[in-house]
PDB file of N, CA and C in Angstrom:
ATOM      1  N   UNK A   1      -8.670  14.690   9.153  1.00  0.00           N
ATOM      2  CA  UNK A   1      -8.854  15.151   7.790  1.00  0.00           C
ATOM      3  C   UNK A   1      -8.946  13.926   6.865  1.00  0.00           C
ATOM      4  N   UNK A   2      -9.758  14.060   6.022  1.00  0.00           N
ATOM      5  CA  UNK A   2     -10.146  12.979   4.995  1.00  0.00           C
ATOM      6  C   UNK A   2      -8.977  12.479   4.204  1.00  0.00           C
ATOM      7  N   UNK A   3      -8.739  11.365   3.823  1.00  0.00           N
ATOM      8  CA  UNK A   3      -8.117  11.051   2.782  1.00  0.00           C
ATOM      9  C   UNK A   3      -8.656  11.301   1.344  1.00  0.00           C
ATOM     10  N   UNK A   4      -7.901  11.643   0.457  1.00  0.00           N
ATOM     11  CA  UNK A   4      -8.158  12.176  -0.950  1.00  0.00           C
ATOM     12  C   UNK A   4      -7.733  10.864  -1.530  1.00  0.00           C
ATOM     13  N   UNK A   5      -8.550  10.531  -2.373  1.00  0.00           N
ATOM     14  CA  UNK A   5      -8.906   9.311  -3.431  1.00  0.00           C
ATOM     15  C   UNK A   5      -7.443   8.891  -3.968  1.00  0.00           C
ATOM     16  N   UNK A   6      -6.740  10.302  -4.401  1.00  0.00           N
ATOM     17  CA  UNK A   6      -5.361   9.649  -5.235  1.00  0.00           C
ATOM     18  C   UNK A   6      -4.030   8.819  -4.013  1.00  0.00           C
ATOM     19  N   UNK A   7      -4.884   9.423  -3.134  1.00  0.00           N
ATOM     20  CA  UNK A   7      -3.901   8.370  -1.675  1.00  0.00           C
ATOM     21  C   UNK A   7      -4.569   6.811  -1.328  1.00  0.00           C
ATOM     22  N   UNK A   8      -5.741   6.860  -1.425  1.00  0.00           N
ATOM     23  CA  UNK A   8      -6.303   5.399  -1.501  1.00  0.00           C
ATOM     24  C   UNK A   8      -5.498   4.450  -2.551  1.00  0.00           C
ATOM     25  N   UNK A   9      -5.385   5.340  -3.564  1.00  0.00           N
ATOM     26  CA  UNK A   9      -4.597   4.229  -4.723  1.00  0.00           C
ATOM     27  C   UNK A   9      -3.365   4.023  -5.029  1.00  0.00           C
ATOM     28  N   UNK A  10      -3.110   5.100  -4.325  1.00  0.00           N
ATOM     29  CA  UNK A  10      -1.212   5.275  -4.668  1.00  0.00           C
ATOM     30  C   UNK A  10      -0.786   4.182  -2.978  1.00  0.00           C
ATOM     31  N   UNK A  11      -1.762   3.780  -2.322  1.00  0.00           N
ATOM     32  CA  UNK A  11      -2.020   2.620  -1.328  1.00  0.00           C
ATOM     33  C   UNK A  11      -1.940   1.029  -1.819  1.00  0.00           C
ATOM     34  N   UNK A  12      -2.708   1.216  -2.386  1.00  0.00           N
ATOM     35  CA  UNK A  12      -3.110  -0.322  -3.431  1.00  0.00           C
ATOM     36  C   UNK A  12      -1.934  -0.499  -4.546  1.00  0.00           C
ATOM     37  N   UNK A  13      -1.954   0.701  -5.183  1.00  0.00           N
ATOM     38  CA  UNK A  13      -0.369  -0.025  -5.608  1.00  0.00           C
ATOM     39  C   UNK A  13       0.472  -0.534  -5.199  1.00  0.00           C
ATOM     40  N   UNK A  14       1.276   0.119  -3.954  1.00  0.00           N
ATOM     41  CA  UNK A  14       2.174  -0.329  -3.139  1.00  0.00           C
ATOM     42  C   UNK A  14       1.968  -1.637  -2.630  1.00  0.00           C
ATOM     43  N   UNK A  15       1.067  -2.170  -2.541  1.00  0.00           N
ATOM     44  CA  UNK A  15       0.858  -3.172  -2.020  1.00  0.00           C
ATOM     45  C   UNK A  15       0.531  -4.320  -3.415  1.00  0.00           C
ATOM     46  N   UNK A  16       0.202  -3.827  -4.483  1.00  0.00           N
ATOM     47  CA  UNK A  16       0.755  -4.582  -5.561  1.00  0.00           C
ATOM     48  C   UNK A  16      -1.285  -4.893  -6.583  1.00  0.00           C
ATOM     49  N   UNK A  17      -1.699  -4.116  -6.170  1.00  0.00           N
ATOM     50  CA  UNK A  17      -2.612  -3.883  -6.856  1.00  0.00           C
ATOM     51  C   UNK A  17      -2.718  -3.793  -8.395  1.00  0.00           C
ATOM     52  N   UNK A  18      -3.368  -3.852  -9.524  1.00  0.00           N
ATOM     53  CA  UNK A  18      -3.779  -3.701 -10.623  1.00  0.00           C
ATOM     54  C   UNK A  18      -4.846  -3.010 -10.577  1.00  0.00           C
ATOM     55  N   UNK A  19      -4.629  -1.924 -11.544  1.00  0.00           N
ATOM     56  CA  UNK A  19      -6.088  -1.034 -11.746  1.00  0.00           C
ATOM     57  C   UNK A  19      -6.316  -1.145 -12.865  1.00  0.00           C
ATOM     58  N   UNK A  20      -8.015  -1.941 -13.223  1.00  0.00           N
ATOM     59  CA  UNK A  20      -8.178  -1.721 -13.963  1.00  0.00           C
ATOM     60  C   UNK A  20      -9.582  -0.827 -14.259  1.00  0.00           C
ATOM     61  N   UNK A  21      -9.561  -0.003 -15.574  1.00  0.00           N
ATOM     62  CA  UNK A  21     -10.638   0.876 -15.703  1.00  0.00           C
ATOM     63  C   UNK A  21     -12.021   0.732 -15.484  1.00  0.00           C
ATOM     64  N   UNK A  22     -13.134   1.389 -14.954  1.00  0.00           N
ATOM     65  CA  UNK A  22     -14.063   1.335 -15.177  1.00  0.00           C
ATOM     66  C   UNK A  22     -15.186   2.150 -15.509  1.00  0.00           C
ATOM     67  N   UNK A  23     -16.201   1.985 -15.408  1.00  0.00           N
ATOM     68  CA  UNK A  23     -17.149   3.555 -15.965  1.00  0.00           C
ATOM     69  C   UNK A  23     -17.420   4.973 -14.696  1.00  0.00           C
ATOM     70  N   UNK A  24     -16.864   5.746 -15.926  1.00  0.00           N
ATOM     71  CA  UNK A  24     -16.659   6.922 -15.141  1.00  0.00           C
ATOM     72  C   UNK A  24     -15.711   7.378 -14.398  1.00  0.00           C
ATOM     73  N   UNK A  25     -15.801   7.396 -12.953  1.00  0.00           N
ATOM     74  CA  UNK A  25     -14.958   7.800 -12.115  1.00  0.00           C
ATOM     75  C   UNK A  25     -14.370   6.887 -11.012  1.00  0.00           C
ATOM     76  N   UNK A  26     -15.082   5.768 -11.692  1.00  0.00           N
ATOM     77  CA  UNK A  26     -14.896   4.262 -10.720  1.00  0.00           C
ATOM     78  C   UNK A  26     -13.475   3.798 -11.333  1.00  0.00           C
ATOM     79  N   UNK A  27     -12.969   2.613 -10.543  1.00  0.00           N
ATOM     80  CA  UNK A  27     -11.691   2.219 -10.885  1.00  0.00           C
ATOM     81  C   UNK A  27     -11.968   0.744 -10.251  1.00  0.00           C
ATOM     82  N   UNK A  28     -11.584  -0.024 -10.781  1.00  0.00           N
ATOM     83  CA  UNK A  28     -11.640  -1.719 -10.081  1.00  0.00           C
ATOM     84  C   UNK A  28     -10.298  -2.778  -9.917  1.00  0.00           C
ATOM     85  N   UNK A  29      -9.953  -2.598  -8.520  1.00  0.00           N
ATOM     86  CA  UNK A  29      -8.538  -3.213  -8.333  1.00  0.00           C
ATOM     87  C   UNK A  29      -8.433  -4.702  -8.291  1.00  0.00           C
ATOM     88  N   UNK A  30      -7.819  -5.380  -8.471  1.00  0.00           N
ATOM     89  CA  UNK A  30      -7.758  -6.748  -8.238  1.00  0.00           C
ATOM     90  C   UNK A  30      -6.258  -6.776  -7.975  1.00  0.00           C
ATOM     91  N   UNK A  31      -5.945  -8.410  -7.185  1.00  0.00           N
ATOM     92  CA  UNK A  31      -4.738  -8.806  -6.900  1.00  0.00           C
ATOM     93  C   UNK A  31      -4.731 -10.172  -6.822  1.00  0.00           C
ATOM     94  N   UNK A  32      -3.759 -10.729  -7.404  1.00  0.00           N
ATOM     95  CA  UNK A  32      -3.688 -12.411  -6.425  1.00  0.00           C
ATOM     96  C   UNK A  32      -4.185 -12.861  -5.673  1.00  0.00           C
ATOM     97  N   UNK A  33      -3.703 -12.435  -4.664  1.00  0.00           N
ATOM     98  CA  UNK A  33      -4.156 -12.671  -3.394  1.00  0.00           C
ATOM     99  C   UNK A  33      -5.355 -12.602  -2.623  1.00  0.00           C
ATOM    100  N   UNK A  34      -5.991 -11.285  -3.246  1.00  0.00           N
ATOM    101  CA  UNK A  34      -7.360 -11.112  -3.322  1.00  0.00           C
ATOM    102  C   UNK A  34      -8.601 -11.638  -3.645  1.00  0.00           C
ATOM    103  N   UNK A  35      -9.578 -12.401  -2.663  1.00  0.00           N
ATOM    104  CA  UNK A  35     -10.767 -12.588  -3.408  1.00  0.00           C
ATOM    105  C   UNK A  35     -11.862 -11.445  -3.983  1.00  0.00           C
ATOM    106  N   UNK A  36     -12.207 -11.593  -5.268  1.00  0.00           N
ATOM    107  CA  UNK A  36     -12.855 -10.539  -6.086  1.00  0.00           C
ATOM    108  C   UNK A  36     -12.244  -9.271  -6.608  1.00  0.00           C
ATOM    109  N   UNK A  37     -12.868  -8.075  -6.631  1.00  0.00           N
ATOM    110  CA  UNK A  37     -12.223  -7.386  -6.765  1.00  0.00           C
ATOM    111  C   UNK A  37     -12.644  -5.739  -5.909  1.00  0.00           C
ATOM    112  N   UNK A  38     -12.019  -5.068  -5.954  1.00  0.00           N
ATOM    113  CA  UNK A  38     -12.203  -3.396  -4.665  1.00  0.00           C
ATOM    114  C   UNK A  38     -12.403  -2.604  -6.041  1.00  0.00           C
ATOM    115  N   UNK A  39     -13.570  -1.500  -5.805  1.00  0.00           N
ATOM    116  CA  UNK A  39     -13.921  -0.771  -6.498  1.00  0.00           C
ATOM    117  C   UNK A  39     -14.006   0.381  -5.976  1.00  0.00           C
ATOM    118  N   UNK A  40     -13.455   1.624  -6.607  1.00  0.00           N
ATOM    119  CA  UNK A  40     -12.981   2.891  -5.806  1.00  0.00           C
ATOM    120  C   UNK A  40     -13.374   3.791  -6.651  1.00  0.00           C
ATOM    121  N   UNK A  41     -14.625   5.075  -6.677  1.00  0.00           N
ATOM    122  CA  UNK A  41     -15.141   5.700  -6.902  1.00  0.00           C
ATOM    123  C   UNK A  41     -14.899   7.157  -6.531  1.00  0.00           C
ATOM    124  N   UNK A  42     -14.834   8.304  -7.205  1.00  0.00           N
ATOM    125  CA  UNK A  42     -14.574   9.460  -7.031  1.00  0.00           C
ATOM    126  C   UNK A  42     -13.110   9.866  -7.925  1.00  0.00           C
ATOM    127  N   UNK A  43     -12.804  11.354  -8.659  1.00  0.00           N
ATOM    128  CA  UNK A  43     -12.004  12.030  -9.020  1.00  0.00           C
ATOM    129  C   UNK A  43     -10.611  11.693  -8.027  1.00  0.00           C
ATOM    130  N   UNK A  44      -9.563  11.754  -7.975  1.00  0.00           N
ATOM    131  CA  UNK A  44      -8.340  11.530  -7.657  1.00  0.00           C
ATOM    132  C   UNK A  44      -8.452  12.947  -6.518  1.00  0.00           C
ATOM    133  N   UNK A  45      -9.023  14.316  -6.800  1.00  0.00           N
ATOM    134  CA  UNK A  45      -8.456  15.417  -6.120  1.00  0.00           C
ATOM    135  C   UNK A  45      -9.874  15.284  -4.554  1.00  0.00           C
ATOM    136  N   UNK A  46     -10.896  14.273  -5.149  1.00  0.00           N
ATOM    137  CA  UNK A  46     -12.066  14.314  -4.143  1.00  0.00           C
ATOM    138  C   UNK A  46     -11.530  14.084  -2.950  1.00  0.00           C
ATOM    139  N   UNK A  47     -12.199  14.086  -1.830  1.00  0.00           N
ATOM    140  CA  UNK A  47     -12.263  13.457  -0.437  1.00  0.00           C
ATOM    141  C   UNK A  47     -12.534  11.802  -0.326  1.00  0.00           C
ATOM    142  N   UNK A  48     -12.460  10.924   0.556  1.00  0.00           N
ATOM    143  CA  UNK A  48     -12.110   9.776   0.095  1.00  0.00           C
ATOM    144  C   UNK A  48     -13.516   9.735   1.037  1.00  0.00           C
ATOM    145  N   UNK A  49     -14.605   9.083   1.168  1.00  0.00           N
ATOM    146  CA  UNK A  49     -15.382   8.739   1.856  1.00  0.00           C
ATOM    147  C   UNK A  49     -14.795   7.640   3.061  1.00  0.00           C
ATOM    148  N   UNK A  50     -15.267   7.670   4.310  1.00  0.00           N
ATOM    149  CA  UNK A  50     -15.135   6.974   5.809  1.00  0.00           C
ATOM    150  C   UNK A  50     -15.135   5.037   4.722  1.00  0.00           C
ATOM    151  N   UNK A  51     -16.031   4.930   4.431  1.00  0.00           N
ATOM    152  CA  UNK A  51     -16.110   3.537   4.155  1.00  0.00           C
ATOM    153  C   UNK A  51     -15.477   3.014   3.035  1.00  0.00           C
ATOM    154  N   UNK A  52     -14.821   4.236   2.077  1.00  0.00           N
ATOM    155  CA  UNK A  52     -13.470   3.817   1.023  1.00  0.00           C
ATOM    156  C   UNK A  52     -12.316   3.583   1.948  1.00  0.00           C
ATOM    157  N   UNK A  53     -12.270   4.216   2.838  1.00  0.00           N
ATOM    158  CA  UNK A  53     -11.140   3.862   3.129  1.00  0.00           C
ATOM    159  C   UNK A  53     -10.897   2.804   4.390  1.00  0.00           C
ATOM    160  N   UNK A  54     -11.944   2.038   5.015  1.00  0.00           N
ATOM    161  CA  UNK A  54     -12.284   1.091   5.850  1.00  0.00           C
ATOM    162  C   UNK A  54     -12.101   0.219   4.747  1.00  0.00           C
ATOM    163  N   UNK A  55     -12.389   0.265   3.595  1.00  0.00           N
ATOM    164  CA  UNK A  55     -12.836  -0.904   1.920  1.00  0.00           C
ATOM    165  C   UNK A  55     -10.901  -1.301   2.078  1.00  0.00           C
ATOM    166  N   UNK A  56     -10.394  -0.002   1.655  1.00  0.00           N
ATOM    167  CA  UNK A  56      -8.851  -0.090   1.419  1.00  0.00           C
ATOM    168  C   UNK A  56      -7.878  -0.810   1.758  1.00  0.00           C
ATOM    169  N   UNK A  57      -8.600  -0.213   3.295  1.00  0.00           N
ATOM    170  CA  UNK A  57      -7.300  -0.812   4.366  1.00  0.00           C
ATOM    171  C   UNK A  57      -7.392  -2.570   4.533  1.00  0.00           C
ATOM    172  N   UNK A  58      -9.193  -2.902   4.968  1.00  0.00           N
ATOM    173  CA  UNK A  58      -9.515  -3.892   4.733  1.00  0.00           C
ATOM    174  C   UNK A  58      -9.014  -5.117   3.876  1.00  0.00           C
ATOM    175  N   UNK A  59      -8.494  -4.513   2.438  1.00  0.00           N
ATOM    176  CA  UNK A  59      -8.398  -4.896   1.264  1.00  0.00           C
ATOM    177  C   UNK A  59      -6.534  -5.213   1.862  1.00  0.00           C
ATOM    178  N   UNK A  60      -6.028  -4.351   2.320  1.00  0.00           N
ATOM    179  CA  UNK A  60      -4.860  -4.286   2.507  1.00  0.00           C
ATOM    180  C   UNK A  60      -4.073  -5.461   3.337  1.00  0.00           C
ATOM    181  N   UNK A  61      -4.945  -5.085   4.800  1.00  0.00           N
ATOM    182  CA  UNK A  61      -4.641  -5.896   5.358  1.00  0.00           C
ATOM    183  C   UNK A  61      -4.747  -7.856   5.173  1.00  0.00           C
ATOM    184  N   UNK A  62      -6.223  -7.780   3.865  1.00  0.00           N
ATOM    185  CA  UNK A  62      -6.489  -9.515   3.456  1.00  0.00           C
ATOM    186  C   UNK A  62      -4.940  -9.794   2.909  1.00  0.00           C
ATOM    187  N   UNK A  63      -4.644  -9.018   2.002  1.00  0.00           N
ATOM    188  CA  UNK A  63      -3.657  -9.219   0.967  1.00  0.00           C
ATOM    189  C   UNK A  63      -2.285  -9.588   2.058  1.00  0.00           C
ATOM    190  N   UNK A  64      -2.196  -8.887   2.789  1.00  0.00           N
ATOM    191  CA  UNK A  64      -0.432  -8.946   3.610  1.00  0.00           C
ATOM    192  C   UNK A  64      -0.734 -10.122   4.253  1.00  0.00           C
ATOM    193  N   UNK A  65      -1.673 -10.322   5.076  1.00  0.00           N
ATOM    194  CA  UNK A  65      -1.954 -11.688   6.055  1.00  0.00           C
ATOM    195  C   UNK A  65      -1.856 -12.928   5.092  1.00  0.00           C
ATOM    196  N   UNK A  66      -2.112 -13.037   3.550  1.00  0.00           N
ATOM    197  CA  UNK A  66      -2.251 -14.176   3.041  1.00  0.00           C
ATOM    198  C   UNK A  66      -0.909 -13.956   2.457  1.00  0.00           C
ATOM    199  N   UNK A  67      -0.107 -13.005   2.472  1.00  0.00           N
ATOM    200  CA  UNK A  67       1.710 -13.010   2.002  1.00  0.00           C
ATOM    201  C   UNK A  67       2.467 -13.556   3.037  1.00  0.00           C
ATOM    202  N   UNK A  68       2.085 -13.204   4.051  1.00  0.00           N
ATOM    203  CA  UNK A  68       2.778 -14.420   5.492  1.00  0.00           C
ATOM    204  C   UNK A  68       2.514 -15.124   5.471  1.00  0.00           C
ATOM    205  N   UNK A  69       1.045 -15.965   5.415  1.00  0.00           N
ATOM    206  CA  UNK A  69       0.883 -17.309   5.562  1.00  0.00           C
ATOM    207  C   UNK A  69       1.539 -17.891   4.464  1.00  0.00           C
ATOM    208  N   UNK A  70       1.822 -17.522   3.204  1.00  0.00           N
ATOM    209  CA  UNK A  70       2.476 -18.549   1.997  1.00  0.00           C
ATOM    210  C   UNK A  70       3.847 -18.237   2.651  1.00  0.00           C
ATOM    211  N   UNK A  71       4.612 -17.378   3.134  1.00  0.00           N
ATOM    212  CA  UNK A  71       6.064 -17.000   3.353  1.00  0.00           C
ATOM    213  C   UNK A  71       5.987 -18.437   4.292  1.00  0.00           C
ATOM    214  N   UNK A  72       5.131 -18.243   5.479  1.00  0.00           N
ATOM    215  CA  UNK A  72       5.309 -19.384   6.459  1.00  0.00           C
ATOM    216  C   UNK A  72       5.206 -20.868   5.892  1.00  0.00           C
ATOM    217  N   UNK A  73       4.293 -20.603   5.174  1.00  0.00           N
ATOM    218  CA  UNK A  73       4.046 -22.523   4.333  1.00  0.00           C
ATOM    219  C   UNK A  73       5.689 -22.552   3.605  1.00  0.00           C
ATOM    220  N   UNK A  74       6.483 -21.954   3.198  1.00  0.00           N
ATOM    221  CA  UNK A  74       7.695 -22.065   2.493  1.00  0.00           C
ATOM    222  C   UNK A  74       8.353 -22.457   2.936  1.00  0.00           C
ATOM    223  N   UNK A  75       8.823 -21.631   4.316  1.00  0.00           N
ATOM    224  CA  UNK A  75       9.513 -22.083   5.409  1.00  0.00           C
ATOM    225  C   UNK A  75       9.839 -23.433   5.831  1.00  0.00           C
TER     226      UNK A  75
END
């Protein structure tokens, strides 16, 4: 079963995302850690499309891998 859009983002927060607005039904996240920025399209109650949420996780996983490598450079 699909993921619904308001779970893609209530994702990206947790992980420390910023949303900021964009036109329409789009939304554009950025983070620190992040190069550029993830742009997430559709109503909150929609279905999340196969490649939003490949975008997400993607997005997810850059962000945690570059929070270990600085944890490890500290060390």
């Amino acid at each position: 079963m699909p993921k619904k859009i308001r779970e893609l983002k209530q994702w990206l927060r947790q992980v420390g995302f910023t949303e900021l607005p964009g036109k329409g039904s789009h939304t554009n996240w950025i983070h620190p850690s992040y190069a550029g920025k993830l742009t997430v399209s559709g109503k909150d109650s929609s279905d999340a499309k196969l490649y939003q949420e490949k975008n997400v996780q993607q997005a997810i996983k850059e962000v945690e891998s570059k929070q270990e490598q600085e944890k490890q450079e500290d060390e």
